[in-house]
PDB file of N, CA and C in Angstrom:
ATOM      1  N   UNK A   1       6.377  24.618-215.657  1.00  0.00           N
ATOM      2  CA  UNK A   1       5.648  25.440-216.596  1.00  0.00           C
ATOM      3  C   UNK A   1       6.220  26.851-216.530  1.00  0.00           C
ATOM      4  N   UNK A   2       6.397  27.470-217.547  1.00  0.00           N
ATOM      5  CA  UNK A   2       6.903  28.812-217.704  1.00  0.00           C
ATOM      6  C   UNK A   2       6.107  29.892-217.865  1.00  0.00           C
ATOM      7  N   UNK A   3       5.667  31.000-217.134  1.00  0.00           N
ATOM      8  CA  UNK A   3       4.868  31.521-217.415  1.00  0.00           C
ATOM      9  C   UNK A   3       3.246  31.304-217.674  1.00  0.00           C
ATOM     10  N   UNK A   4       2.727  31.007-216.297  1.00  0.00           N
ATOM     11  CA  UNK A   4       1.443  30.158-216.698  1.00  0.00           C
ATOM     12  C   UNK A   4       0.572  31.721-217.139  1.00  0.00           C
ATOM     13  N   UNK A   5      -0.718  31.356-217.708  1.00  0.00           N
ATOM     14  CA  UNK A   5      -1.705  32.509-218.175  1.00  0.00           C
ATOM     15  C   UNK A   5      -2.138  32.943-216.650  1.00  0.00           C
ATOM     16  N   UNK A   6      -2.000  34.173-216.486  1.00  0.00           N
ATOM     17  CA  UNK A   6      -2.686  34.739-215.237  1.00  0.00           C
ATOM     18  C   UNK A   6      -4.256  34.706-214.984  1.00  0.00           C
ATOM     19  N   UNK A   7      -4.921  34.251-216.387  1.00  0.00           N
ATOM     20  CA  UNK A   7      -6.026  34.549-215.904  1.00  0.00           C
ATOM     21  C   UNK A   7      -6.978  32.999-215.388  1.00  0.00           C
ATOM     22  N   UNK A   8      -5.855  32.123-216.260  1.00  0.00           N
ATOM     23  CA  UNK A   8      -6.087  30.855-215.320  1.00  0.00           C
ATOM     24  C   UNK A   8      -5.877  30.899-213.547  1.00  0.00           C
ATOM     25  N   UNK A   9      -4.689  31.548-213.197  1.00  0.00           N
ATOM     26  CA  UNK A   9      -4.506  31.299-211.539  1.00  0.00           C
ATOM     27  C   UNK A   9      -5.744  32.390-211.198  1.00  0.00           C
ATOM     28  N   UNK A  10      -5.784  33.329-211.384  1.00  0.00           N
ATOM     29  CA  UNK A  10      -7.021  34.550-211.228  1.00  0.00           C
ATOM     30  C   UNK A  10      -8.327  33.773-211.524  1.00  0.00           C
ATOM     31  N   UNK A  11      -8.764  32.684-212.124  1.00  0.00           N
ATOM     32  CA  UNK A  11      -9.992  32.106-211.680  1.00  0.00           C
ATOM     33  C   UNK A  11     -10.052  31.099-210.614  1.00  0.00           C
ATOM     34  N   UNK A  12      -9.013  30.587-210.092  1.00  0.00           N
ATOM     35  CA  UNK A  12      -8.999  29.451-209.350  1.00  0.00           C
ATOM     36  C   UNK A  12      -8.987  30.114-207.544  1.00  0.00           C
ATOM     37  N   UNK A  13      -8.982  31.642-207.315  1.00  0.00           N
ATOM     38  CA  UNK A  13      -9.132  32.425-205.965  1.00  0.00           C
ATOM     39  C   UNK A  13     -10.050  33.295-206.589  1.00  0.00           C
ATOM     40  N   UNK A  14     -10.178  34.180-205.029  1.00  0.00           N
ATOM     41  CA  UNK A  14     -11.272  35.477-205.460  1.00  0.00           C
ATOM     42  C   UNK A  14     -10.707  36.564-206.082  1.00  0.00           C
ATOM     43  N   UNK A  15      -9.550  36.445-205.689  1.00  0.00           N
ATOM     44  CA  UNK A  15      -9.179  37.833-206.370  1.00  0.00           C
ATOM     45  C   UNK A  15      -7.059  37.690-206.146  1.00  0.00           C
ATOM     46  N   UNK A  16      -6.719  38.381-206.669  1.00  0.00           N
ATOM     47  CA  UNK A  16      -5.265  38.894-206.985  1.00  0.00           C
ATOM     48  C   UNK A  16      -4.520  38.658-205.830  1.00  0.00           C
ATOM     49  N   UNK A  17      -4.893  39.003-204.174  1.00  0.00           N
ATOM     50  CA  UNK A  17      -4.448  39.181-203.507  1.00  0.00           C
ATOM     51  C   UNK A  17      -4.968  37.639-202.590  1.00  0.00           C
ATOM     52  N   UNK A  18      -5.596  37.318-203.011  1.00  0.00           N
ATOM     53  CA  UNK A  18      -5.258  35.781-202.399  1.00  0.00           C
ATOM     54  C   UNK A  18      -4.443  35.073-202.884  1.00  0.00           C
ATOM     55  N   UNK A  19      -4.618  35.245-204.394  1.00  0.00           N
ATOM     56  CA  UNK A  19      -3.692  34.566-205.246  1.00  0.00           C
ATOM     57  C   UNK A  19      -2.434  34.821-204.990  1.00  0.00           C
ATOM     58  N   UNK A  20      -1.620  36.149-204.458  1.00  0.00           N
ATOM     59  CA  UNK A  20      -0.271  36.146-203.964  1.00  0.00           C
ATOM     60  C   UNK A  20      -0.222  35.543-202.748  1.00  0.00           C
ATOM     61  N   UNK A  21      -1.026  35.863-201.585  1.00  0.00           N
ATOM     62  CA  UNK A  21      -1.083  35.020-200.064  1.00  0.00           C
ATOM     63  C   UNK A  21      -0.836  33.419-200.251  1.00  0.00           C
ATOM     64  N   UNK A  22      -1.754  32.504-201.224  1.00  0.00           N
ATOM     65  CA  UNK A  22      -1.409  31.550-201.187  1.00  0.00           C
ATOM     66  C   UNK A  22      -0.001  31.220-201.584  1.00  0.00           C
ATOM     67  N   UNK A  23       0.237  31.511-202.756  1.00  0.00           N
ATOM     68  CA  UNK A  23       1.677  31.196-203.513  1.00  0.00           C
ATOM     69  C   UNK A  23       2.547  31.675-202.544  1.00  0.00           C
ATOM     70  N   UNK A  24       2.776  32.795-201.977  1.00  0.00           N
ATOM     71  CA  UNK A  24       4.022  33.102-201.009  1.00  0.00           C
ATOM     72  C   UNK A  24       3.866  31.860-199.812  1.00  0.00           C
ATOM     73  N   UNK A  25       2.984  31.779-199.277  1.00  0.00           N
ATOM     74  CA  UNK A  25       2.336  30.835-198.038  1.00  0.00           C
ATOM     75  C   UNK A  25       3.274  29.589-198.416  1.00  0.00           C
ATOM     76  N   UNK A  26       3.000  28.996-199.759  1.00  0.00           N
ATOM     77  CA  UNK A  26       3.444  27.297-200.390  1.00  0.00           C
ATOM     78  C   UNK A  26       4.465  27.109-200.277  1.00  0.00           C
ATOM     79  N   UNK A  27       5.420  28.973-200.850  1.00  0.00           N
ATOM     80  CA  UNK A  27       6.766  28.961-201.270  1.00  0.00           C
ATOM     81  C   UNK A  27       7.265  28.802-200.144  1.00  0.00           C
ATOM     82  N   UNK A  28       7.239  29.413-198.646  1.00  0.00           N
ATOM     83  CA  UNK A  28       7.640  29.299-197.976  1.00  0.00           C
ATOM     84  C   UNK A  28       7.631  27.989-196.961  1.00  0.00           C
ATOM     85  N   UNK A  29       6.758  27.176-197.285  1.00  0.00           N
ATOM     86  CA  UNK A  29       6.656  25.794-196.657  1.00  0.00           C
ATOM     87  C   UNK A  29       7.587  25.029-197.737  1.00  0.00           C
ATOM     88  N   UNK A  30       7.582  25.009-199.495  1.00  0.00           N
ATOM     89  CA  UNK A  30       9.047  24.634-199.723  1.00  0.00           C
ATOM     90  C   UNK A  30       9.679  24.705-199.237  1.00  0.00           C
ATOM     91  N   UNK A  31      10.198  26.107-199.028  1.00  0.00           N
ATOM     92  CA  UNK A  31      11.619  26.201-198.105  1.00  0.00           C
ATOM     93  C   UNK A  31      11.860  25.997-197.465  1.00  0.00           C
ATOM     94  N   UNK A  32      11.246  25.634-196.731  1.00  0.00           N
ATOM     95  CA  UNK A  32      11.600  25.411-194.878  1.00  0.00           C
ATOM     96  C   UNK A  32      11.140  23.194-195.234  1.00  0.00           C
ATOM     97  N   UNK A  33      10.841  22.986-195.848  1.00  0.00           N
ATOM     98  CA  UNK A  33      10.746  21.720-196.033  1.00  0.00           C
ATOM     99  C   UNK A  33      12.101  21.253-196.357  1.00  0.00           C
ATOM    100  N   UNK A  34      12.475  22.264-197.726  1.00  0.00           N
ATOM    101  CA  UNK A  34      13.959  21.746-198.153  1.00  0.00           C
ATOM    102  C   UNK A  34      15.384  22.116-197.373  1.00  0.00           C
ATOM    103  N   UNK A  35      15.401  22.974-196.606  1.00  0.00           N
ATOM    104  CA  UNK A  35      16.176  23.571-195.199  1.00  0.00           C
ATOM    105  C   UNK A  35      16.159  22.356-194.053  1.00  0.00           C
ATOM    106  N   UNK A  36      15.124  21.909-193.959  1.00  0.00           N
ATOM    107  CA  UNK A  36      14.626  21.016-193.074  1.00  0.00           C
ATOM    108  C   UNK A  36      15.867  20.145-193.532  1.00  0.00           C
ATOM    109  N   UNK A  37      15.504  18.795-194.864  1.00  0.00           N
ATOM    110  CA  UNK A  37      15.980  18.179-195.106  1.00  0.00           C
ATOM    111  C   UNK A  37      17.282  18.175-196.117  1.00  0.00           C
ATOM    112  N   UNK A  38      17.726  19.372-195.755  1.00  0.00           N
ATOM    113  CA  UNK A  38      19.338  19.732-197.014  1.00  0.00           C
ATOM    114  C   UNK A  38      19.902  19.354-197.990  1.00  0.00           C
ATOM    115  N   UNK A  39      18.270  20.002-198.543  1.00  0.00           N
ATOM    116  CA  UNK A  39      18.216  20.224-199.870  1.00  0.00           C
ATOM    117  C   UNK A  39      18.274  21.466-200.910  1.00  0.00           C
ATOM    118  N   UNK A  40      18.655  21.387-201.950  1.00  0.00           N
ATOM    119  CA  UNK A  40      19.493  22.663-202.700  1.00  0.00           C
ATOM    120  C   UNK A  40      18.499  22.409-203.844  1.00  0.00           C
ATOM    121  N   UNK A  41      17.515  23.877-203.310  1.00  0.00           N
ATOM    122  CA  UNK A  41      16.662  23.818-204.698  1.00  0.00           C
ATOM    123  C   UNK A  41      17.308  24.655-205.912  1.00  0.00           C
ATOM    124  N   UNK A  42      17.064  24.107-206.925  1.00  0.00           N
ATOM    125  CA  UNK A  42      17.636  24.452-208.205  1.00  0.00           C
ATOM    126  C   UNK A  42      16.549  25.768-209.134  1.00  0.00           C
ATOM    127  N   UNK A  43      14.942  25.728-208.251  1.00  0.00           N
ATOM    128  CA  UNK A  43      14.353  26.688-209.084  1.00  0.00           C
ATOM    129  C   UNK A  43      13.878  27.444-207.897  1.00  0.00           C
ATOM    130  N   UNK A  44      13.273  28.575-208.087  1.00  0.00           N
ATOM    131  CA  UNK A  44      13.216  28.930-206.710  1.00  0.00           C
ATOM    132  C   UNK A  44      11.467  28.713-206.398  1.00  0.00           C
ATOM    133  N   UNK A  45      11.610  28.788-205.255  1.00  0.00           N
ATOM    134  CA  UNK A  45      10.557  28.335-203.985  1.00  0.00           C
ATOM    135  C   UNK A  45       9.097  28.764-204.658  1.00  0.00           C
ATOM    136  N   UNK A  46       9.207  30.374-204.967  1.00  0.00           N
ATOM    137  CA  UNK A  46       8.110  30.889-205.679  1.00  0.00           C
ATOM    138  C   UNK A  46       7.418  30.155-206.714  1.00  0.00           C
ATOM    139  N   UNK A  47       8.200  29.692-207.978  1.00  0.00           N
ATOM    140  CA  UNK A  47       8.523  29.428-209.251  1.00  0.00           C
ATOM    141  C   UNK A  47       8.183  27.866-209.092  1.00  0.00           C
ATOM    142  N   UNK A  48       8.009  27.149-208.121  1.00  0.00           N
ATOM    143  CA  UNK A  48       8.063  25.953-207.676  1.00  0.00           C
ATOM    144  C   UNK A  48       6.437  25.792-206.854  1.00  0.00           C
ATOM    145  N   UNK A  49       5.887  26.940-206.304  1.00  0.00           N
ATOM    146  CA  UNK A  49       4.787  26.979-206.153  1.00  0.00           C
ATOM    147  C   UNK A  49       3.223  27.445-207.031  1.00  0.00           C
ATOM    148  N   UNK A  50       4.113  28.127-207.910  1.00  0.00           N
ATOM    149  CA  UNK A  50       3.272  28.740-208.820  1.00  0.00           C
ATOM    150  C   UNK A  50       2.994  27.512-209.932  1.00  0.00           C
ATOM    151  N   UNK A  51       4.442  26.853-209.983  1.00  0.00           N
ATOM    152  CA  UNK A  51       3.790  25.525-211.129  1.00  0.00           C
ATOM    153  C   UNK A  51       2.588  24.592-210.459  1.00  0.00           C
ATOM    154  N   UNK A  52       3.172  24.341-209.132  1.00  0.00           N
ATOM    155  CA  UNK A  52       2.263  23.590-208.088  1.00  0.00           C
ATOM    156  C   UNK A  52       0.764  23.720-208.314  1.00  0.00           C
ATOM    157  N   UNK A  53       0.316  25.109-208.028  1.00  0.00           N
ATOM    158  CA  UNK A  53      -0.955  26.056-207.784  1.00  0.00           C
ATOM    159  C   UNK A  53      -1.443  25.830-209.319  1.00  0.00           C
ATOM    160  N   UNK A  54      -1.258  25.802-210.364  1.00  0.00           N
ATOM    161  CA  UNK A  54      -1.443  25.892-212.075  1.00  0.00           C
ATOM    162  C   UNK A  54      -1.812  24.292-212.103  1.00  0.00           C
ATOM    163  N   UNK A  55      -1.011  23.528-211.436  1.00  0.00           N
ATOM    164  CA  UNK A  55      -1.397  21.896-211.868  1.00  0.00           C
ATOM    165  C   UNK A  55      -2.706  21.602-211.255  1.00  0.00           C
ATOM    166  N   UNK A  56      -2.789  21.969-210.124  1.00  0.00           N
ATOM    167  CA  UNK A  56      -4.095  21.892-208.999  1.00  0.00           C
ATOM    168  C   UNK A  56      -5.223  22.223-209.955  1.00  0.00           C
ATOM    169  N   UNK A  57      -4.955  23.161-210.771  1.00  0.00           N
ATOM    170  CA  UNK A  57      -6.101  23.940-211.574  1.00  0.00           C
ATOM    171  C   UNK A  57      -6.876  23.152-212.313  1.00  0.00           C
TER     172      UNK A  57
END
């Protein structure tokens, strides 16, 4: 998903700053998942969690 509506992820936490804690938190367990198993992500980690976090919704 490209650009999801912010005010969809902004209802699904309390506020702005959870909403970055989680998404950085996800992105970085991508990465270290795909490091783990050497793999070459093609979108990045962030961008890959933020679609994640939007589907959950």
């Amino acid at each position: 998903m490209l650009n999801p509506a912010i005010g969809k992820l902004i209802n699904s936490c309390e506020n702005r700053y959870k909403l970055v804690n989680e998404i950085a938190k996800e992105a970085r367990q991508i990465s270290s998942d795909a490091e783990q198993k050497g793999e070459i992500l093609i979108e990045k980690p962030v961008s890959i969690a933020i679609d994640k976090l939007v589907k959950e919704v």
